[in-house]
N, C-alpha and C. Protein backbone atom coordinates (compact mmCIF):
# COMPACT_ATOMS: atom_id res chain seq x y z
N UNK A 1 34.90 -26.93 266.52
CA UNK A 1 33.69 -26.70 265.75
C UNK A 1 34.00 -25.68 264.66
N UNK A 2 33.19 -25.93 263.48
CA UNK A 2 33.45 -24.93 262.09
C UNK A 2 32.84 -23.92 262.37
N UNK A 3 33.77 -22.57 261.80
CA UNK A 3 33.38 -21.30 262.43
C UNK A 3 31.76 -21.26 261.43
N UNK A 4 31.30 -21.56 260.54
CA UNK A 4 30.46 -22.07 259.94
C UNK A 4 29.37 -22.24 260.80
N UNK A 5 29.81 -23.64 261.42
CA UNK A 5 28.91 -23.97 262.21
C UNK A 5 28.14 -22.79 263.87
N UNK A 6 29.31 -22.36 264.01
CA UNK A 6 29.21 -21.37 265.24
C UNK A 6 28.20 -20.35 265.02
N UNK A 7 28.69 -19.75 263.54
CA UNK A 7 27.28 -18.68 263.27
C UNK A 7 26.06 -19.09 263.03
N UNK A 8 25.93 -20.20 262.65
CA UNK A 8 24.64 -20.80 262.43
C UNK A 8 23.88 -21.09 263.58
N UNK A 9 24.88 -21.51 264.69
CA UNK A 9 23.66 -22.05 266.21
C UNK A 9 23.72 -20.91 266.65
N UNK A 10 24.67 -19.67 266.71
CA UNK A 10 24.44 -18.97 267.55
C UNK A 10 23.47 -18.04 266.98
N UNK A 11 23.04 -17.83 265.40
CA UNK A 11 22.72 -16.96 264.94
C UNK A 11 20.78 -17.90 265.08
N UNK A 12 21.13 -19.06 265.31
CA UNK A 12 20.07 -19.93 265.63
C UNK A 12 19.08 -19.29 267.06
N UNK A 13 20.10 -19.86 268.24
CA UNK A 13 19.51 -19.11 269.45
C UNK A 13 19.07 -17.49 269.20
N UNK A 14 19.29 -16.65 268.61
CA UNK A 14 19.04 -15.61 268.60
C UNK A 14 17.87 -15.40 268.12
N UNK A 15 17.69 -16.28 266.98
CA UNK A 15 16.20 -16.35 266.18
C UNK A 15 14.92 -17.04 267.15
N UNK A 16 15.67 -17.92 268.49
CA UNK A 16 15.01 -18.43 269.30
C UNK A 16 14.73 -17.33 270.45
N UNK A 17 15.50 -16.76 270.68
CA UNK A 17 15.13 -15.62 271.72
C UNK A 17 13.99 -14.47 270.96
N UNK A 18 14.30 -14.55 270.06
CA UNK A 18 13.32 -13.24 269.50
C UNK A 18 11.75 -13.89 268.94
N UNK A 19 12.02 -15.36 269.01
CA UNK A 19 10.49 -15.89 269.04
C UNK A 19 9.66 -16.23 269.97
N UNK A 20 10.89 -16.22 270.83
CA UNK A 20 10.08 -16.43 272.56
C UNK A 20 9.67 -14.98 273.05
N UNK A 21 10.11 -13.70 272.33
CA UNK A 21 10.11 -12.48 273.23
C UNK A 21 8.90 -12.24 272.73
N UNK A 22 8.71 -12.44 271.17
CA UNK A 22 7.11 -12.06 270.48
C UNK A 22 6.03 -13.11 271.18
N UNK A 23 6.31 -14.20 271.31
CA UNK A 23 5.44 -14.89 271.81
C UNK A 23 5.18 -14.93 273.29
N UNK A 24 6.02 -14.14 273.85
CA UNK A 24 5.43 -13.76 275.30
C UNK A 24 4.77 -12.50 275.27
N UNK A 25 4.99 -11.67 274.41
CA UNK A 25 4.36 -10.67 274.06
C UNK A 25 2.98 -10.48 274.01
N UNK A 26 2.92 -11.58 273.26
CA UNK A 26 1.45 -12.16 272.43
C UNK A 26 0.69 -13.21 273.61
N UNK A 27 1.25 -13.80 274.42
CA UNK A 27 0.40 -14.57 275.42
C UNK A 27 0.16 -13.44 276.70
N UNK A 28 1.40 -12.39 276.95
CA UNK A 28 0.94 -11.29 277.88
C UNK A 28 -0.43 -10.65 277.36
N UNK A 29 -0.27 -10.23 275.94
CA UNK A 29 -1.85 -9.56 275.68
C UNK A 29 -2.89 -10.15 275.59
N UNK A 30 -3.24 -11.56 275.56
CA UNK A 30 -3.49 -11.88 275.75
C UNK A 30 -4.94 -11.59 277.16
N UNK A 31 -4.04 -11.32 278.43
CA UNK A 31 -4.07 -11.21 279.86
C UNK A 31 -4.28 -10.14 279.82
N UNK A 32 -3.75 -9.26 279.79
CA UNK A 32 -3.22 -7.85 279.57
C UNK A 32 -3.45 -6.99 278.53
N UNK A 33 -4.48 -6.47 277.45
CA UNK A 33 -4.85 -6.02 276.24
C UNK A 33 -3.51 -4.82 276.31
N UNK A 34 -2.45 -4.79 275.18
CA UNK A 34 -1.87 -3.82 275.43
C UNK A 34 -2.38 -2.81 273.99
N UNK A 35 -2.55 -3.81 272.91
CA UNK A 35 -2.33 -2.78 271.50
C UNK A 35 -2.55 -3.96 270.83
N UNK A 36 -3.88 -3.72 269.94
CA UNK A 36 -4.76 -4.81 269.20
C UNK A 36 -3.76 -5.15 267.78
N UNK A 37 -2.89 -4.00 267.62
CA UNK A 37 -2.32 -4.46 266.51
C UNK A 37 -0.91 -5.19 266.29
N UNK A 38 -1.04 -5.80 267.86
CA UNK A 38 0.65 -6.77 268.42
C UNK A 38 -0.04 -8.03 267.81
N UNK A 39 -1.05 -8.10 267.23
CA UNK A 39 -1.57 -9.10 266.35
C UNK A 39 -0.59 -9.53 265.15
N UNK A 40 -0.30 -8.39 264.82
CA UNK A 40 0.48 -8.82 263.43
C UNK A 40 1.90 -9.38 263.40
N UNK A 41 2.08 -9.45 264.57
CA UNK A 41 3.31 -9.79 264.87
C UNK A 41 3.66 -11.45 264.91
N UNK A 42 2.40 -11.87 265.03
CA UNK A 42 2.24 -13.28 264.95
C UNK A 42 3.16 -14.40 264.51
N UNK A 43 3.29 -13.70 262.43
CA UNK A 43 3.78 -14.53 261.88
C UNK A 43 5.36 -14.40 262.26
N UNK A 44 5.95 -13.52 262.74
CA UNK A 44 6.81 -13.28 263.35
C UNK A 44 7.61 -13.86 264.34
N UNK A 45 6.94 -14.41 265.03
CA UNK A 45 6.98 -15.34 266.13
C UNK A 45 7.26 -16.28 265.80
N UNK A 46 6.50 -16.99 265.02
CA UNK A 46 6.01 -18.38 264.20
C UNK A 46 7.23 -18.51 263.41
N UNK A 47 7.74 -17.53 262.69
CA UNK A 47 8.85 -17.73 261.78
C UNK A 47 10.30 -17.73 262.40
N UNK A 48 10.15 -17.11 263.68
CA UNK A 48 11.28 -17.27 263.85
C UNK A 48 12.35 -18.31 264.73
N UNK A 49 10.56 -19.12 265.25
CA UNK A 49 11.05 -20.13 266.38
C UNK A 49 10.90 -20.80 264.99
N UNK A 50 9.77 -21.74 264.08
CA UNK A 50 9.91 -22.82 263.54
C UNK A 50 11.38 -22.77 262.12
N UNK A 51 11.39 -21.49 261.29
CA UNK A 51 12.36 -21.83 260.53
C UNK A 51 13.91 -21.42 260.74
N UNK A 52 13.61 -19.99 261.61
CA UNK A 52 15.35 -19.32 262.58
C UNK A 52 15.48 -19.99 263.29
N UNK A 53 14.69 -20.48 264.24
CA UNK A 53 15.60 -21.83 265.13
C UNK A 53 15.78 -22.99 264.35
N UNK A 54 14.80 -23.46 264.53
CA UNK A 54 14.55 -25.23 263.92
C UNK A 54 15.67 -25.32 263.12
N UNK A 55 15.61 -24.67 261.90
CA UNK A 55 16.11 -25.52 260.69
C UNK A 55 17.40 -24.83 260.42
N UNK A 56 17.91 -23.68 260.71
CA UNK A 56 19.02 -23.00 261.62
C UNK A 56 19.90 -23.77 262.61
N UNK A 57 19.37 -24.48 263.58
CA UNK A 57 19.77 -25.17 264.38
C UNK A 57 20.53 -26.55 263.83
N UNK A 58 19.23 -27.00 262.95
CA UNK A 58 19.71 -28.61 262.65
C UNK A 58 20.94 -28.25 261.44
N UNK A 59 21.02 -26.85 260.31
CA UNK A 59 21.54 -26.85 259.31
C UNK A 59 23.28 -26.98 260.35
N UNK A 60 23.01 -25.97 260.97
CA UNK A 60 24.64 -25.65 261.94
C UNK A 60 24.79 -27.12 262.66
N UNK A 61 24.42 -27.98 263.35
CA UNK A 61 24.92 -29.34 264.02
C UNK A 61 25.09 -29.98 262.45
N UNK A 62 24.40 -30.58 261.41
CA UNK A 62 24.64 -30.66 260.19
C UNK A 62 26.13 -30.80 259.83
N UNK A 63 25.98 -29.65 259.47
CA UNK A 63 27.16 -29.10 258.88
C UNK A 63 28.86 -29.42 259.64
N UNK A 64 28.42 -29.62 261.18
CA UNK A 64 29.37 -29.99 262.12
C UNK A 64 29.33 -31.49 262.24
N UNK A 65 28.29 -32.17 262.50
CA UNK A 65 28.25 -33.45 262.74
C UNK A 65 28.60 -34.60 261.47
N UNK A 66 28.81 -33.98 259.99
CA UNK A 66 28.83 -34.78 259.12
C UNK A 66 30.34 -35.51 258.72
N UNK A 67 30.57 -36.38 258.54
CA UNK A 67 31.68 -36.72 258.04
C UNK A 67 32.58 -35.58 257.59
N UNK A 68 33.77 -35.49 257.28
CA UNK A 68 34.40 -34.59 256.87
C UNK A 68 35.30 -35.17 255.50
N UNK A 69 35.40 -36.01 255.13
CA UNK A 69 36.16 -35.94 253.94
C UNK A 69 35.37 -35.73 252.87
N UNK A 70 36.06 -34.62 252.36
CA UNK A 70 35.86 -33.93 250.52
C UNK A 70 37.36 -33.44 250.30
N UNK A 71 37.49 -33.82 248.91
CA UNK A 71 38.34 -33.28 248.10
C UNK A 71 38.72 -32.05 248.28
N UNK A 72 39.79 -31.28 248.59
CA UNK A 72 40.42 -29.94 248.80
C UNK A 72 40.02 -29.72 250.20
N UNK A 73 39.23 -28.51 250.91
CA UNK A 73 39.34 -28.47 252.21
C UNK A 73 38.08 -29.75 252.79
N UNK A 74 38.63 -29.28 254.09
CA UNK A 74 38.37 -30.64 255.06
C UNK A 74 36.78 -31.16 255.21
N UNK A 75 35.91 -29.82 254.91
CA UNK A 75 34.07 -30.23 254.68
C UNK A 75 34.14 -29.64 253.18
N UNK A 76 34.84 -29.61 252.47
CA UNK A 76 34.79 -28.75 251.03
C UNK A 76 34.57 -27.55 251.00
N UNK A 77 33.67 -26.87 249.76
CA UNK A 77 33.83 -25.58 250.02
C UNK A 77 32.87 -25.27 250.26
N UNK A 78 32.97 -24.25 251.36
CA UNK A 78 32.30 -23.34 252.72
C UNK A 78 31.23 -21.93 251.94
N UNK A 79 31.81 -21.50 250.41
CA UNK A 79 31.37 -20.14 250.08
C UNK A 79 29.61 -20.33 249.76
N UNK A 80 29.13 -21.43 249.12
CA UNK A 80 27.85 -21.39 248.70
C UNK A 80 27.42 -21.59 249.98
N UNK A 81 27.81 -22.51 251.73
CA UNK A 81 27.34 -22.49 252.75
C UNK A 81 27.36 -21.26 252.97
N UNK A 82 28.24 -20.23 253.01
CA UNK A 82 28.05 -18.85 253.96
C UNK A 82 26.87 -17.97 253.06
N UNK A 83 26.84 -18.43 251.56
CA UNK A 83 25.48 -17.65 251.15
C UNK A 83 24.28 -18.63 251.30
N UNK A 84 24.20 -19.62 251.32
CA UNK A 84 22.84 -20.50 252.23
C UNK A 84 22.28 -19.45 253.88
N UNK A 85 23.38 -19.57 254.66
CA UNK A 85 23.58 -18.45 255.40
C UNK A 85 22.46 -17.54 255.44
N UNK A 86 23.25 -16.34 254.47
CA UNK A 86 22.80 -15.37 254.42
C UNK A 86 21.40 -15.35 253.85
N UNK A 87 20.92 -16.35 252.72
CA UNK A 87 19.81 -15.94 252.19
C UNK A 87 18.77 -16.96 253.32
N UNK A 88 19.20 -17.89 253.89
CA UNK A 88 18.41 -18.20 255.03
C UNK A 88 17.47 -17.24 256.22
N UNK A 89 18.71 -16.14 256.66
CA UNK A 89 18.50 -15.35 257.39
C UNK A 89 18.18 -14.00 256.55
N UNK A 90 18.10 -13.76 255.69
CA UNK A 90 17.35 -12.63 254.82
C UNK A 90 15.66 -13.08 254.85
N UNK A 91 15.41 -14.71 254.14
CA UNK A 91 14.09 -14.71 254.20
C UNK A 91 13.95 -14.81 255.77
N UNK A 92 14.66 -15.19 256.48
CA UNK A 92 13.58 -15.35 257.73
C UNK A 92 13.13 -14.02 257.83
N UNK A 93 13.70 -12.68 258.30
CA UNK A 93 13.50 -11.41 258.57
C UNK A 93 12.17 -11.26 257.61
N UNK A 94 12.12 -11.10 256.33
CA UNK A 94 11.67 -10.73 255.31
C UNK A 94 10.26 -11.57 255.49
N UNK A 95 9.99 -12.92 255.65
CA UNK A 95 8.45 -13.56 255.97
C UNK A 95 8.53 -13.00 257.54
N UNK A 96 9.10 -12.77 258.31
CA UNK A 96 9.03 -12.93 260.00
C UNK A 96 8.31 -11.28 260.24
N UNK A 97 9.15 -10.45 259.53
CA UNK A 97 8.58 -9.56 260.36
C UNK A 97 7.79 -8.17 258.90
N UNK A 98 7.92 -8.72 257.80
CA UNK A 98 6.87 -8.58 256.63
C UNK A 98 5.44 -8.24 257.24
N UNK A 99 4.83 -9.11 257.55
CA UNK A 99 3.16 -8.88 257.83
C UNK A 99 3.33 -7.74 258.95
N UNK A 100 3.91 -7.50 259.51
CA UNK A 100 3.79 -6.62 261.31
C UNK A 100 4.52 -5.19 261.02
N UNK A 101 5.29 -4.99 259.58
CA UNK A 101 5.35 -3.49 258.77
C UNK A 101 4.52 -3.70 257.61
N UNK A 102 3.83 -4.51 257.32
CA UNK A 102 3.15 -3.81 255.98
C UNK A 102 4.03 -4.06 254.60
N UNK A 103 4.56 -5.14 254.87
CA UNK A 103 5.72 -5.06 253.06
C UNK A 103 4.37 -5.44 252.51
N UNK A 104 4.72 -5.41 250.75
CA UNK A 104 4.44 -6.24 249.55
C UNK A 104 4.10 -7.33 249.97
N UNK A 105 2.94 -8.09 249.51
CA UNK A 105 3.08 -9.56 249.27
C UNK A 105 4.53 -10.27 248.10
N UNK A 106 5.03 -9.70 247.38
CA UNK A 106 6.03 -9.85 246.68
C UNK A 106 6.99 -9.98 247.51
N UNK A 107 7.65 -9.38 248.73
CA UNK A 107 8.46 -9.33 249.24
C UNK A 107 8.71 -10.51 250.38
N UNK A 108 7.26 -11.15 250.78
CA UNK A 108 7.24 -12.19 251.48
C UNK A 108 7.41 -13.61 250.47
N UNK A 109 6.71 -13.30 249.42
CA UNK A 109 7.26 -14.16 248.08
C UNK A 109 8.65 -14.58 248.21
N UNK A 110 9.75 -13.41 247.68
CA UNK A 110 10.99 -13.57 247.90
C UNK A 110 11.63 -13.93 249.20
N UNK A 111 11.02 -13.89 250.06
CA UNK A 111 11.94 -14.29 251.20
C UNK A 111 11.12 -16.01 251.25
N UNK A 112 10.00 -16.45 250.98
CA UNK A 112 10.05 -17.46 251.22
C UNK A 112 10.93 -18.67 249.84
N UNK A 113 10.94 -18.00 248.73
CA UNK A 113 12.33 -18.46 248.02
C UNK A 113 13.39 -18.42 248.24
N UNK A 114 13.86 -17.61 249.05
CA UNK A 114 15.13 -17.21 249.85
C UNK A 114 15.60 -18.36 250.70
N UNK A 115 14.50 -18.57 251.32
CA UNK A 115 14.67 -20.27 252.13
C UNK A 115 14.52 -21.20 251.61
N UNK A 116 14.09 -21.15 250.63
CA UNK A 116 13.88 -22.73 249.73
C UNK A 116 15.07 -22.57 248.91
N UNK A 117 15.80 -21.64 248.96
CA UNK A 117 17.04 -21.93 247.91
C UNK A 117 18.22 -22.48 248.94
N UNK A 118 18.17 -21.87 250.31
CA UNK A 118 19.53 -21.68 251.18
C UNK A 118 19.27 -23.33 251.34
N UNK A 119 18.07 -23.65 251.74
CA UNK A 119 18.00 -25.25 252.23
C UNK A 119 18.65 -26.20 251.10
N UNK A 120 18.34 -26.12 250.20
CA UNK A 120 18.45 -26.56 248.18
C UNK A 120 19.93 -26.23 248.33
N UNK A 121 20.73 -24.99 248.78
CA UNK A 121 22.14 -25.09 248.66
C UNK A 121 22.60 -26.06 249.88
N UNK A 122 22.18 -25.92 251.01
CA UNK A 122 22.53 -26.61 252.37
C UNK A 122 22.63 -27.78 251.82
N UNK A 123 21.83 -28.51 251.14
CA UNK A 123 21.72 -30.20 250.99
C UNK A 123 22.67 -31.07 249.74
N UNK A 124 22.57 -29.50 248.78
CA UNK A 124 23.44 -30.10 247.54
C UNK A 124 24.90 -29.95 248.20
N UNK A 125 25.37 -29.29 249.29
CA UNK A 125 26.78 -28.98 249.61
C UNK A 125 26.79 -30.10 250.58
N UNK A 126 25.96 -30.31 251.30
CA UNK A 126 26.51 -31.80 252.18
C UNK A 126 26.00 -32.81 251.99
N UNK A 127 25.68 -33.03 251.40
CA UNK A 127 24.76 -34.67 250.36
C UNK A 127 25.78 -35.39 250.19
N UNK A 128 27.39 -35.30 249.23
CA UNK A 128 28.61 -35.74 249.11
C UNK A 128 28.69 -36.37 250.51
N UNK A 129 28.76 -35.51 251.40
CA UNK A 129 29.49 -35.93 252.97
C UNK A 129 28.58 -37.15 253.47
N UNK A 130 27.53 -37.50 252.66
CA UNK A 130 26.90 -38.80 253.51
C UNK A 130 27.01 -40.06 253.02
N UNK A 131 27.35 -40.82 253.37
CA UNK A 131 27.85 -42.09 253.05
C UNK A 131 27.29 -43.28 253.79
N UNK A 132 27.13 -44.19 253.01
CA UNK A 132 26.37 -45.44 253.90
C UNK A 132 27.39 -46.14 254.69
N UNK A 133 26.67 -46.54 255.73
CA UNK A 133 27.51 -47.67 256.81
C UNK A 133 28.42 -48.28 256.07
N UNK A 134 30.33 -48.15 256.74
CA UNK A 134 31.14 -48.95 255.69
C UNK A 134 31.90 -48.88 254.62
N UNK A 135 30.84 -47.76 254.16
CA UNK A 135 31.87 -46.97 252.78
C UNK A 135 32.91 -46.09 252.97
């Protein structure tokens, strides 16, 4: 497996553990009133199971499961993937846990461009690698 790929699922599960920990959090208070303002933590939760796992998850199998021939190295080049990467996991933090400190609305702005660019790099870098039945 591409070391590529490795940081992405594992950095995946991690975004999955920390959406299950807020969201048990949030169904304990539920039961349990601990602190009215574990409210804000919400989107937090939400962001980190649907776009740190989910789309984290599918980008890393992706990236592993696709054909491999391109010109020069063996999935092509890896550098605009490792900054998809990074600005993936910048906006997640940045919308995830934004509302529950109090950022800027500007700052949740940028992180949700942050993900619309990493995905926009994710697809233009392995789009080449898909090929119809045969070809």
């Amino acid at each position: 497996m591409p070391r590529l790929s490795i940081w992405f699922i594992r950095t995946a599960l991690i975004n999955l553990a920390l959406g299950f920990t807020f969201g048990a959090l949030l169904l304990f208070h539920k039961g349990v009133p601990i602190n009215a303002g574990l409210w804000r933590f919400l989107p937090a939760h939400i962001e980190f199971v649907l776009i740190g796992w989910t789309v984290q998850l599918a980008m890393g199998v992706a990236f592993w499961i696709l054909p491999r021939y391109i010109r020069g190295a063996p999935r092509g080049d890896e550098r605009p993937l490792w900054l998809a990467y990074g600005l993936l996991n910048t906006g997640v933090l940045l919308v995830g846990l934004g509302p529950g400190l109090s950022v800027p609305a500007e700052l949740l702005l940028l992180g949700r461009i942050a993900e619309l660019v990493s995905v926009a790099i994710f697809a233009a870098q392995v789009s080449p690698r898909v090929k119809a039945l045969g070809q």
